[in-house]
PDB file of N, CA and C in Angstrom:
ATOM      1  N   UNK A   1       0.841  -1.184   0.000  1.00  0.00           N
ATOM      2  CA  UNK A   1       0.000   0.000   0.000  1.00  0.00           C
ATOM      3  C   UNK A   1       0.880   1.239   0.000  1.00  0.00           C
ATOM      4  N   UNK A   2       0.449   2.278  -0.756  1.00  0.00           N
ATOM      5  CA  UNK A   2       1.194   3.600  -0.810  1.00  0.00           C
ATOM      6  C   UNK A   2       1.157   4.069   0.606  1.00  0.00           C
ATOM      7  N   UNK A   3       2.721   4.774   0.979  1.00  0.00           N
ATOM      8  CA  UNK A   3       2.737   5.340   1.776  1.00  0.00           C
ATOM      9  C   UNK A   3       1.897   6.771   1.875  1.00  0.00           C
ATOM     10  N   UNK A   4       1.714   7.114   0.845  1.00  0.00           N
ATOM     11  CA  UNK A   4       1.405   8.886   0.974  1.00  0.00           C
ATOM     12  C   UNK A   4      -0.310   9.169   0.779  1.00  0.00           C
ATOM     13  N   UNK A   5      -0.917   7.460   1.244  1.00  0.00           N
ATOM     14  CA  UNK A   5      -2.449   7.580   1.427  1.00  0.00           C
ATOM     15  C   UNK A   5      -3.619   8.295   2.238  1.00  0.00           C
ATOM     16  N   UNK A   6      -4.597   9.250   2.068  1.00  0.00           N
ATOM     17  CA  UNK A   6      -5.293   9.511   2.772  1.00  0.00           C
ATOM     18  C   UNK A   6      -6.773   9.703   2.253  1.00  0.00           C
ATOM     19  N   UNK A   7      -7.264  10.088   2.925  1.00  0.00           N
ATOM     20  CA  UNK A   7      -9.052  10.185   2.488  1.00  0.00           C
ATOM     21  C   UNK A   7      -8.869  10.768   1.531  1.00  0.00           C
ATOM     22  N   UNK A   8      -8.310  12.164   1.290  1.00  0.00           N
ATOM     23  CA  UNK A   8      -8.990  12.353  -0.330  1.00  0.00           C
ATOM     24  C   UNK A   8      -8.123  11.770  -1.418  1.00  0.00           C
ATOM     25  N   UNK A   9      -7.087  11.450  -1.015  1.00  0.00           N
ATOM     26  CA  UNK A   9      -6.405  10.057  -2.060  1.00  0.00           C
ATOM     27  C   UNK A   9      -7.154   9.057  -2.405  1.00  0.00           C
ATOM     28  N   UNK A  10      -7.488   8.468  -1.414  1.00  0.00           N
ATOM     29  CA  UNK A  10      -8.521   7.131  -1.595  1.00  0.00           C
ATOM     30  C   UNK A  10     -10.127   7.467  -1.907  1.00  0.00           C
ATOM     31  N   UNK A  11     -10.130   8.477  -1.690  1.00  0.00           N
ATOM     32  CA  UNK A  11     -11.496   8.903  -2.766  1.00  0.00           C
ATOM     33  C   UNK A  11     -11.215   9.080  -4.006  1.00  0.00           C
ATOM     34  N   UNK A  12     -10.170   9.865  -4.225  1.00  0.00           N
ATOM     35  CA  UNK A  12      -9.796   9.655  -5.752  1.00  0.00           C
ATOM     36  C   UNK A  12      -9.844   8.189  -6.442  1.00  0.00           C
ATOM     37  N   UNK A  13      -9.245   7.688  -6.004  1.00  0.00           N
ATOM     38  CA  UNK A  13      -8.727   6.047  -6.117  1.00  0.00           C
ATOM     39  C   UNK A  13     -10.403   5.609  -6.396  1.00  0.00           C
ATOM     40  N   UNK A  14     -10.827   5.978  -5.664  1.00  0.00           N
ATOM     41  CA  UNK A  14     -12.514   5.208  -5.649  1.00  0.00           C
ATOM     42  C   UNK A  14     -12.938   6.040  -7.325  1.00  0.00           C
ATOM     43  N   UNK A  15     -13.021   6.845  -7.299  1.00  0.00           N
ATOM     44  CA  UNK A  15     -13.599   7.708  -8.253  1.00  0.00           C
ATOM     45  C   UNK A  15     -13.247   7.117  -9.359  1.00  0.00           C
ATOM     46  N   UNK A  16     -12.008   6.683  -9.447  1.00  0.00           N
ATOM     47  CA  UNK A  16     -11.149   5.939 -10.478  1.00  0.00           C
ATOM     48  C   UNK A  16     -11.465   4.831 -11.389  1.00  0.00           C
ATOM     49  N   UNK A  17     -12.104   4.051  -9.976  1.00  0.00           N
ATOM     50  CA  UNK A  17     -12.322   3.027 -10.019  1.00  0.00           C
ATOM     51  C   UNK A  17     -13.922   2.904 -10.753  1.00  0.00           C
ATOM     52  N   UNK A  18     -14.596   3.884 -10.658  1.00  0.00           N
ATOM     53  CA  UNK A  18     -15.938   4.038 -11.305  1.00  0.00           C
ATOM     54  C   UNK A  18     -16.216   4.808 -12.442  1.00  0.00           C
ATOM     55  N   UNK A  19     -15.423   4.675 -13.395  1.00  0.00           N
ATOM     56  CA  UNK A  19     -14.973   5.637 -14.734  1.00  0.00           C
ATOM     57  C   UNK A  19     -15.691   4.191 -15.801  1.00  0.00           C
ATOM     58  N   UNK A  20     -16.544   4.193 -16.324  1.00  0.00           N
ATOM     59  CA  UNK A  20     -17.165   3.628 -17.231  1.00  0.00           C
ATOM     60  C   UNK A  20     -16.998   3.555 -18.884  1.00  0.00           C
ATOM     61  N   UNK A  21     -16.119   4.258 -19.219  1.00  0.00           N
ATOM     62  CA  UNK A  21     -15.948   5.000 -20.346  1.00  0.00           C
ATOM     63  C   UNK A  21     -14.756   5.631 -20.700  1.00  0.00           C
ATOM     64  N   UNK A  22     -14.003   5.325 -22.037  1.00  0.00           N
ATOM     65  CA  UNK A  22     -13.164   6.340 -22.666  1.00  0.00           C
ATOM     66  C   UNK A  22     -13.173   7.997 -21.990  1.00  0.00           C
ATOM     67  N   UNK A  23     -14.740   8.159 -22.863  1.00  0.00           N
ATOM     68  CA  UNK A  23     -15.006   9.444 -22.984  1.00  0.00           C
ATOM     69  C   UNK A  23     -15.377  10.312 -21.352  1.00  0.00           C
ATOM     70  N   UNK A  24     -16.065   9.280 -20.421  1.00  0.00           N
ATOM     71  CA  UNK A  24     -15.781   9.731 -19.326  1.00  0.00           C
ATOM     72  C   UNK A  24     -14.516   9.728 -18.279  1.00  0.00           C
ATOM     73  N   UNK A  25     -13.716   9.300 -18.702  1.00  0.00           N
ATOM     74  CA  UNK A  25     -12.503   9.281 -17.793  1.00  0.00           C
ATOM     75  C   UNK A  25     -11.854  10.568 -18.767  1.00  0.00           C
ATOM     76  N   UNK A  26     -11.912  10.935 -19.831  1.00  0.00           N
ATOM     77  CA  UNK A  26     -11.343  11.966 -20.665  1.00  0.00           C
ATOM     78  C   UNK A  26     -11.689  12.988 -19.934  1.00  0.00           C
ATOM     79  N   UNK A  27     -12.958  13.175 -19.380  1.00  0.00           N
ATOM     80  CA  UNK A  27     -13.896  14.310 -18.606  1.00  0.00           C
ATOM     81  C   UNK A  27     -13.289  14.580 -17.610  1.00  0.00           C
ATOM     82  N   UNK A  28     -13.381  13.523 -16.838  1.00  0.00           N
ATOM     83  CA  UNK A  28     -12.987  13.593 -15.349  1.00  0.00           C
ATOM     84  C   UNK A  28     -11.004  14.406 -15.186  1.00  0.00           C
ATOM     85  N   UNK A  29     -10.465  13.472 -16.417  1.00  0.00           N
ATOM     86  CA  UNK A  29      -9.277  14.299 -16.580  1.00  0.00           C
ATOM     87  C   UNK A  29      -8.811  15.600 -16.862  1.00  0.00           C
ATOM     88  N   UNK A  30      -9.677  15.839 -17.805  1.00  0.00           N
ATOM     89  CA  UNK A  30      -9.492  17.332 -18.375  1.00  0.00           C
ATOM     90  C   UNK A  30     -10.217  18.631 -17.303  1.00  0.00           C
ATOM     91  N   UNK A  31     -11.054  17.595 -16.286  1.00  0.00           N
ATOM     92  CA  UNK A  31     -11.179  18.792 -15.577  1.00  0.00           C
ATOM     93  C   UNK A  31     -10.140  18.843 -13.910  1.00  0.00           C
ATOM     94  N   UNK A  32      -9.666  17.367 -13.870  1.00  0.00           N
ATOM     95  CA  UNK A  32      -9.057  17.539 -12.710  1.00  0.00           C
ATOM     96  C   UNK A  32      -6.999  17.836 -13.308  1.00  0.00           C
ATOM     97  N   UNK A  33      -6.923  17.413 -14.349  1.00  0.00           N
ATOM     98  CA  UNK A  33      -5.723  17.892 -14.620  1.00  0.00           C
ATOM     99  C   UNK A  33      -5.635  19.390 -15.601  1.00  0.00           C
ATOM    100  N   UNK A  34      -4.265  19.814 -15.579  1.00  0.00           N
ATOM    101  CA  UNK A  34      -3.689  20.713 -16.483  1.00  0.00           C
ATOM    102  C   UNK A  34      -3.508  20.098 -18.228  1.00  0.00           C
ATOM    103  N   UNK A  35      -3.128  20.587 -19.339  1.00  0.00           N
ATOM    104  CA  UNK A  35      -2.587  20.205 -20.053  1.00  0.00           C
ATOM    105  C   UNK A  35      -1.441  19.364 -20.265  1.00  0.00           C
ATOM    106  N   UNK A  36      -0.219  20.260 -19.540  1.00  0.00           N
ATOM    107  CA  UNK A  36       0.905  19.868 -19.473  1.00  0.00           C
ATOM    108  C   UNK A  36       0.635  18.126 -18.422  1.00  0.00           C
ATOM    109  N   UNK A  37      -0.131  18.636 -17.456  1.00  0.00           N
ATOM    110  CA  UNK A  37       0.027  17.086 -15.852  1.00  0.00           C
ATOM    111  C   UNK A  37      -0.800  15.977 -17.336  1.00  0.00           C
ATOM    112  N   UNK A  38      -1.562  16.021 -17.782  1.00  0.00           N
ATOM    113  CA  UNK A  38      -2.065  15.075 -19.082  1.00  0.00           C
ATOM    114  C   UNK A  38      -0.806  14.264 -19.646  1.00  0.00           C
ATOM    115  N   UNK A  39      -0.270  15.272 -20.252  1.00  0.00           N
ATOM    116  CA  UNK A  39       1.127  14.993 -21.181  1.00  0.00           C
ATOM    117  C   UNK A  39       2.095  14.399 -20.754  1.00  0.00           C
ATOM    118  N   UNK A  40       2.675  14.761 -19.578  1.00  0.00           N
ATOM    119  CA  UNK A  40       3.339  14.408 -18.576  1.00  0.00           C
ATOM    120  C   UNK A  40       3.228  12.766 -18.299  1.00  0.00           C
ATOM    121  N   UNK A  41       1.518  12.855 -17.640  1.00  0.00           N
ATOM    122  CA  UNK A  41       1.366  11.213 -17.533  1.00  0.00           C
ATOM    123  C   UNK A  41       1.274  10.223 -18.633  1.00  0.00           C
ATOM    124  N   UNK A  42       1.388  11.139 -20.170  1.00  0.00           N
ATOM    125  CA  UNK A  42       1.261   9.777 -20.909  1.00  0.00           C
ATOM    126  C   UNK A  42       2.564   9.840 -20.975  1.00  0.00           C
ATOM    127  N   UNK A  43       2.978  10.953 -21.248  1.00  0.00           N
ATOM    128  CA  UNK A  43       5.104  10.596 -21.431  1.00  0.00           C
ATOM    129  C   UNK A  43       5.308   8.997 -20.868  1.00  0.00           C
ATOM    130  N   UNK A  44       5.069   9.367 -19.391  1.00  0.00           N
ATOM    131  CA  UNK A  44       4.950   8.444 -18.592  1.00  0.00           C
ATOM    132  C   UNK A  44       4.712   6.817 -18.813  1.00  0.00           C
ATOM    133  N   UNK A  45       3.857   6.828 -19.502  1.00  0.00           N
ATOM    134  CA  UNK A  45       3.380   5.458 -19.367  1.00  0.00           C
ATOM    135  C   UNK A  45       3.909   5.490 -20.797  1.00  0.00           C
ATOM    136  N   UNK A  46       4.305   6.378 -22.004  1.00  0.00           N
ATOM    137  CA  UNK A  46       4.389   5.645 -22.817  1.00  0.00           C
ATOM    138  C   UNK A  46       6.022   5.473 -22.946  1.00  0.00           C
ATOM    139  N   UNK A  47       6.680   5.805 -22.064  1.00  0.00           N
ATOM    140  CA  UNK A  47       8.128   5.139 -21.105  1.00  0.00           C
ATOM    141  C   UNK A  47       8.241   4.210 -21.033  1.00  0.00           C
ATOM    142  N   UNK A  48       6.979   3.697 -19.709  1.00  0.00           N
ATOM    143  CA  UNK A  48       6.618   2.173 -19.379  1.00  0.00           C
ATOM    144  C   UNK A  48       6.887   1.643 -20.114  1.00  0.00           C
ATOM    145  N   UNK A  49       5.814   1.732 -21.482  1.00  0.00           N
ATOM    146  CA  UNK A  49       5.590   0.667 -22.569  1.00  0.00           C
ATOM    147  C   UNK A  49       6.740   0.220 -23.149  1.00  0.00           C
ATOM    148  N   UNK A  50       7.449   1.157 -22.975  1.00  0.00           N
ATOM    149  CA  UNK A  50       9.282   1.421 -24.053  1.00  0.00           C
ATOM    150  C   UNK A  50       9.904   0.643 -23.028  1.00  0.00           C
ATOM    151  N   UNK A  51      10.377   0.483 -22.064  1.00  0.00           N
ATOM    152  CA  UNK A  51      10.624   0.042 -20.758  1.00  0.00           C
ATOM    153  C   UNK A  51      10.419  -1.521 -21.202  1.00  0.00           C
ATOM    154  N   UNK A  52       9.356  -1.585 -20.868  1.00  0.00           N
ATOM    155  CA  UNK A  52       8.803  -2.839 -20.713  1.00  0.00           C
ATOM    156  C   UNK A  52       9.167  -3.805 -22.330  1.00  0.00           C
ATOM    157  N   UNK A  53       9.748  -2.866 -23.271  1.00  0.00           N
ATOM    158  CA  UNK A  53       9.604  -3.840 -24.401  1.00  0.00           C
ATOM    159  C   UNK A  53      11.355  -3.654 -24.563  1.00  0.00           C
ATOM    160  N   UNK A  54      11.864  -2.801 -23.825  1.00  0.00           N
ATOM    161  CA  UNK A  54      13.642  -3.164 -23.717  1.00  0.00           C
ATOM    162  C   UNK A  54      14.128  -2.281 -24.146  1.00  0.00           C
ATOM    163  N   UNK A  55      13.487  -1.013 -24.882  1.00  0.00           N
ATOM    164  CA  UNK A  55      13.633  -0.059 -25.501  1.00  0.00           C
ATOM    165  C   UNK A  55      14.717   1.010 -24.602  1.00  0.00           C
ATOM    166  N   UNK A  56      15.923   1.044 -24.833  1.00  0.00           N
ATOM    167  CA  UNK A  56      17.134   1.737 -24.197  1.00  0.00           C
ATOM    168  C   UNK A  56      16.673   3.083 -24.019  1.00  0.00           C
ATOM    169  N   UNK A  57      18.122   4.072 -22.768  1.00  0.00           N
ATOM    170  CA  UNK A  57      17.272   5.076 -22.454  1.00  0.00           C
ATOM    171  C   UNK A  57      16.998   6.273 -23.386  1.00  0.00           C
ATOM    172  N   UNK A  58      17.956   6.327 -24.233  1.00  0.00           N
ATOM    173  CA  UNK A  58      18.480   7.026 -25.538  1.00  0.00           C
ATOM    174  C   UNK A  58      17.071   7.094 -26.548  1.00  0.00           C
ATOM    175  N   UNK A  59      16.926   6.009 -26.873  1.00  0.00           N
ATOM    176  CA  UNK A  59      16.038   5.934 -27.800  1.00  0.00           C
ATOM    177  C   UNK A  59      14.892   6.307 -27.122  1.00  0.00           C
ATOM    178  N   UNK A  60      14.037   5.831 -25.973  1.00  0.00           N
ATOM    179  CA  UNK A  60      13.032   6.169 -25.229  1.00  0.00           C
ATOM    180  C   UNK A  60      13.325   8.180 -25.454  1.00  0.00           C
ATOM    181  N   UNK A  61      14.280   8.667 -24.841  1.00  0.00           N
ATOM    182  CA  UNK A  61      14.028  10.200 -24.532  1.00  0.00           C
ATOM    183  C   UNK A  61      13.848  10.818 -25.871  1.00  0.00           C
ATOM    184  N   UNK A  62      14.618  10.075 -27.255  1.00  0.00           N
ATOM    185  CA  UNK A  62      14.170  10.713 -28.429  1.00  0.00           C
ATOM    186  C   UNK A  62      13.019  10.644 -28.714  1.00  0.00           C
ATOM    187  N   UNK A  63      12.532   9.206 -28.580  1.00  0.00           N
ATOM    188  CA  UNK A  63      10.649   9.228 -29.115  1.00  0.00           C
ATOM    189  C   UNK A  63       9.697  10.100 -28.674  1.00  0.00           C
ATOM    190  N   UNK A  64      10.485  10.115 -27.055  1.00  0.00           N
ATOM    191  CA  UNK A  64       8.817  11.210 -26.147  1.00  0.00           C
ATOM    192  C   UNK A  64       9.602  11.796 -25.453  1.00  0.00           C
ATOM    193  N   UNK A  65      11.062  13.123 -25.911  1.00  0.00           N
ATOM    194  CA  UNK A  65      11.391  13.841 -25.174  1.00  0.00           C
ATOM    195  C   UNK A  65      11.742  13.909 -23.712  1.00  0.00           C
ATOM    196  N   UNK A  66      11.216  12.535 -23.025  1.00  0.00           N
ATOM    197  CA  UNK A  66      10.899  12.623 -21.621  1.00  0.00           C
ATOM    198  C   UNK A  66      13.262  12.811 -21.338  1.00  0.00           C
ATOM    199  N   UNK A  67      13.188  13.027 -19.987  1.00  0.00           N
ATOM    200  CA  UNK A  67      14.173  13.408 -19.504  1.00  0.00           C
ATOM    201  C   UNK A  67      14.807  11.938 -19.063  1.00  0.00           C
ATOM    202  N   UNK A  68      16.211  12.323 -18.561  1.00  0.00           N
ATOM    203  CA  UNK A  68      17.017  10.880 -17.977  1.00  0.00           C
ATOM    204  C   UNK A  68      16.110  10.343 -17.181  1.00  0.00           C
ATOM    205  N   UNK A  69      16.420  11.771 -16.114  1.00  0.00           N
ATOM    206  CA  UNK A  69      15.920  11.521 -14.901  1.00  0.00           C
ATOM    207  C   UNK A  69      14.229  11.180 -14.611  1.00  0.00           C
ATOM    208  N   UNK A  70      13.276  11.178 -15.860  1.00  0.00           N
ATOM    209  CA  UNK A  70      11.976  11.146 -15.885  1.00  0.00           C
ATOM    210  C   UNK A  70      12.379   9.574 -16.096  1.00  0.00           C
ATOM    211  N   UNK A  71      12.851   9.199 -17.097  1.00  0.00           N
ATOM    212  CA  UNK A  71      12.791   8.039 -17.980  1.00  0.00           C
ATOM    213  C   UNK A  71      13.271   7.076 -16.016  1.00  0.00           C
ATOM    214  N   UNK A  72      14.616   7.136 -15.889  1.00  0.00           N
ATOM    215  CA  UNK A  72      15.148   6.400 -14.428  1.00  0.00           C
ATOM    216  C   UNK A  72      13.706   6.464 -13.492  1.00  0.00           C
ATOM    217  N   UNK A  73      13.445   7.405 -12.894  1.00  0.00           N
ATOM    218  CA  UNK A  73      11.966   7.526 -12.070  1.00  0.00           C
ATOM    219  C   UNK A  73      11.014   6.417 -12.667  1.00  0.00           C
ATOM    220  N   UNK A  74      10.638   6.282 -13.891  1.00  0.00           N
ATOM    221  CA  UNK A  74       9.360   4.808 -14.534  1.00  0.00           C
ATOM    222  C   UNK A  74      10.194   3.657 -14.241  1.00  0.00           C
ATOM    223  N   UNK A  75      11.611   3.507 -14.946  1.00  0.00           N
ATOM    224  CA  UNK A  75      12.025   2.714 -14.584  1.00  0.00           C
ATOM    225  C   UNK A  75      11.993   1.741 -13.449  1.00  0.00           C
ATOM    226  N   UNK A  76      12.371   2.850 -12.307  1.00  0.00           N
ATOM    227  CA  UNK A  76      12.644   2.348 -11.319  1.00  0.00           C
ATOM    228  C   UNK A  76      10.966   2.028 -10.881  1.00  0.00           C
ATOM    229  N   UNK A  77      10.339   2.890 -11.127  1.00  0.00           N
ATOM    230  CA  UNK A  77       8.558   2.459 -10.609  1.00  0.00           C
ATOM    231  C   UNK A  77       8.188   1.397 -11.601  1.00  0.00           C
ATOM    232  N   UNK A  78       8.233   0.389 -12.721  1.00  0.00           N
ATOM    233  CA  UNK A  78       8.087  -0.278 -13.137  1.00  0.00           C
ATOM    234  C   UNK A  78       8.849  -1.463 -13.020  1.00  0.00           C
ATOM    235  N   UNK A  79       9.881  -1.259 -12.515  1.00  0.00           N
ATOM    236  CA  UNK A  79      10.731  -2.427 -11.792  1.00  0.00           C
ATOM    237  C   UNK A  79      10.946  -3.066 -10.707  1.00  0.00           C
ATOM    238  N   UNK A  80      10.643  -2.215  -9.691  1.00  0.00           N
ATOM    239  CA  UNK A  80      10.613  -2.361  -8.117  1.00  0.00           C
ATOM    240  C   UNK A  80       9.261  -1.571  -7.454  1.00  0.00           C
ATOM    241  N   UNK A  81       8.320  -0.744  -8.348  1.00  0.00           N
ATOM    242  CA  UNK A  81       7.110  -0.413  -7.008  1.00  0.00           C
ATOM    243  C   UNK A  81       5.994  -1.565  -6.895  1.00  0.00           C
ATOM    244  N   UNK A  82       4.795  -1.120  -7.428  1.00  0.00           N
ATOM    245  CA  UNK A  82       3.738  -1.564  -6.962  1.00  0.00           C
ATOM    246  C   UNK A  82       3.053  -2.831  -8.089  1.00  0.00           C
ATOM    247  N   UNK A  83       3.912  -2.604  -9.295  1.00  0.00           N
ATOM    248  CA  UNK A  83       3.294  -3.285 -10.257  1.00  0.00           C
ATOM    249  C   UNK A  83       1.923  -2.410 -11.422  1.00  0.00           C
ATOM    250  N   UNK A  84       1.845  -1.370 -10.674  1.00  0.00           N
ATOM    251  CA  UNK A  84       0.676  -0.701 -11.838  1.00  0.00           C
ATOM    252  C   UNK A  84       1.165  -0.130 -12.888  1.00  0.00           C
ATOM    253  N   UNK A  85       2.241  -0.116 -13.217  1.00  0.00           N
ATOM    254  CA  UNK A  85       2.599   0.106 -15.036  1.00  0.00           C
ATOM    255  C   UNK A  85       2.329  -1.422 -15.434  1.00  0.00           C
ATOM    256  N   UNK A  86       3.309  -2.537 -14.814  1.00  0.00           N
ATOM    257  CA  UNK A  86       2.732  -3.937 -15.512  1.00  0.00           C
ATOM    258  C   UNK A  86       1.441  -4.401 -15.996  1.00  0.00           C
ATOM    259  N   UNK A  87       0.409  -4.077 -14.520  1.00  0.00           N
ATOM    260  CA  UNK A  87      -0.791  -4.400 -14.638  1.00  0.00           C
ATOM    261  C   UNK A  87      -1.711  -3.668 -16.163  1.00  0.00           C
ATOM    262  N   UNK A  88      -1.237  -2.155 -15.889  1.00  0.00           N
ATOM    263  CA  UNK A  88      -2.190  -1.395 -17.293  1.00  0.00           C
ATOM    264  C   UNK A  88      -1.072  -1.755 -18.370  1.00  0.00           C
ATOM    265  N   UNK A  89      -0.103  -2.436 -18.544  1.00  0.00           N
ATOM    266  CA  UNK A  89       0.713  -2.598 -20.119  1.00  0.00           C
ATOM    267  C   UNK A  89      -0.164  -3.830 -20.297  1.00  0.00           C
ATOM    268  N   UNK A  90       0.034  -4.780 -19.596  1.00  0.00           N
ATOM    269  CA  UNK A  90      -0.978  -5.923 -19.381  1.00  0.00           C
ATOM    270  C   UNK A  90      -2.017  -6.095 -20.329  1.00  0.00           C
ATOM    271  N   UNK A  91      -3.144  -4.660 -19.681  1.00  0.00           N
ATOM    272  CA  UNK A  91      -4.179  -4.754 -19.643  1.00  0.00           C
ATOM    273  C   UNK A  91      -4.430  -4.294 -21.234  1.00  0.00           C
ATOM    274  N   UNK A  92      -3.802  -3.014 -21.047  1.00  0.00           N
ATOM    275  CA  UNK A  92      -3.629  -2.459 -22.355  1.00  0.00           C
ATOM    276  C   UNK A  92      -3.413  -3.225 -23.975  1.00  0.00           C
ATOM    277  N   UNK A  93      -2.155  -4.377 -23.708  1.00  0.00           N
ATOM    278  CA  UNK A  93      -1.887  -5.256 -24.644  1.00  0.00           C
ATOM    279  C   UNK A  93      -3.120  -5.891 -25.215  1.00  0.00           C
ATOM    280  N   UNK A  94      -3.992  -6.650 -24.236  1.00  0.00           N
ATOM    281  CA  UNK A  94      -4.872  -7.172 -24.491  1.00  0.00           C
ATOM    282  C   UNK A  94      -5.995  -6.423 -25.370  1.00  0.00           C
ATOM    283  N   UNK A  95      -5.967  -5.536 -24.571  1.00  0.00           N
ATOM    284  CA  UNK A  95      -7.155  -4.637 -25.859  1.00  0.00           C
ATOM    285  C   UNK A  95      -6.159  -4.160 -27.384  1.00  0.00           C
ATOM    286  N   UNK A  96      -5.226  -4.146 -27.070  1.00  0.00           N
ATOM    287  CA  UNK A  96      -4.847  -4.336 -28.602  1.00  0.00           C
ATOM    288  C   UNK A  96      -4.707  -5.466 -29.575  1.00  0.00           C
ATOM    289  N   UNK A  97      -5.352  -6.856 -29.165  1.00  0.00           N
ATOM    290  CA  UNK A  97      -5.270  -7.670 -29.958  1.00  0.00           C
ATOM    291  C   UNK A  97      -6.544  -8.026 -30.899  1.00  0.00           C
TER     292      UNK A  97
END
């Protein structure tokens, strides 16, 4: 369990968890994030994905700009945290077949 949990964390988390839809989780995002915090998190995951398929750090920061030190941070959270980049590459894969 995350250390940095509290009620309105875990309400979020709940809220999360009741997103039915593409188009409603698009909603819920665009009004609780910025542009840039959007961008940011797909950089992010689309790191993971690069990550996860062996894709070096070089090549990863050319595709999506992301930084060393952004790219090391997924890394290291896709290698040693909680497992939720695995779980949504996972999940993700599957809906691409």
């Amino acid at each position: 369990m995350a250390k940095y949990t509290n009620d309105s964390i875990d309400r979020l988390m709940q809220a999360l968890t009741l997103i039915e839809t593409p188009e409603e989780c698009r909603a819920l995002f665009d009004d609780l994030c910025t542009i840039k915090e959007l961008q940011n998190m797909a950089t992010r995951l689309d790191t993971a994905i690069m990550i996860a398929d062996g894709v070096n750090y070089q090549e990863i920061s050319k595709k999506t700009g992301a930084s060393t030190a952004t790219i090391s941070r997924v890394s290291r959270a896709y290698n040693y945290g909680d497992d939720g980049y695995k779980s949504i590459i996972a999940k993700l894969r599957k809906t691409e077949k």
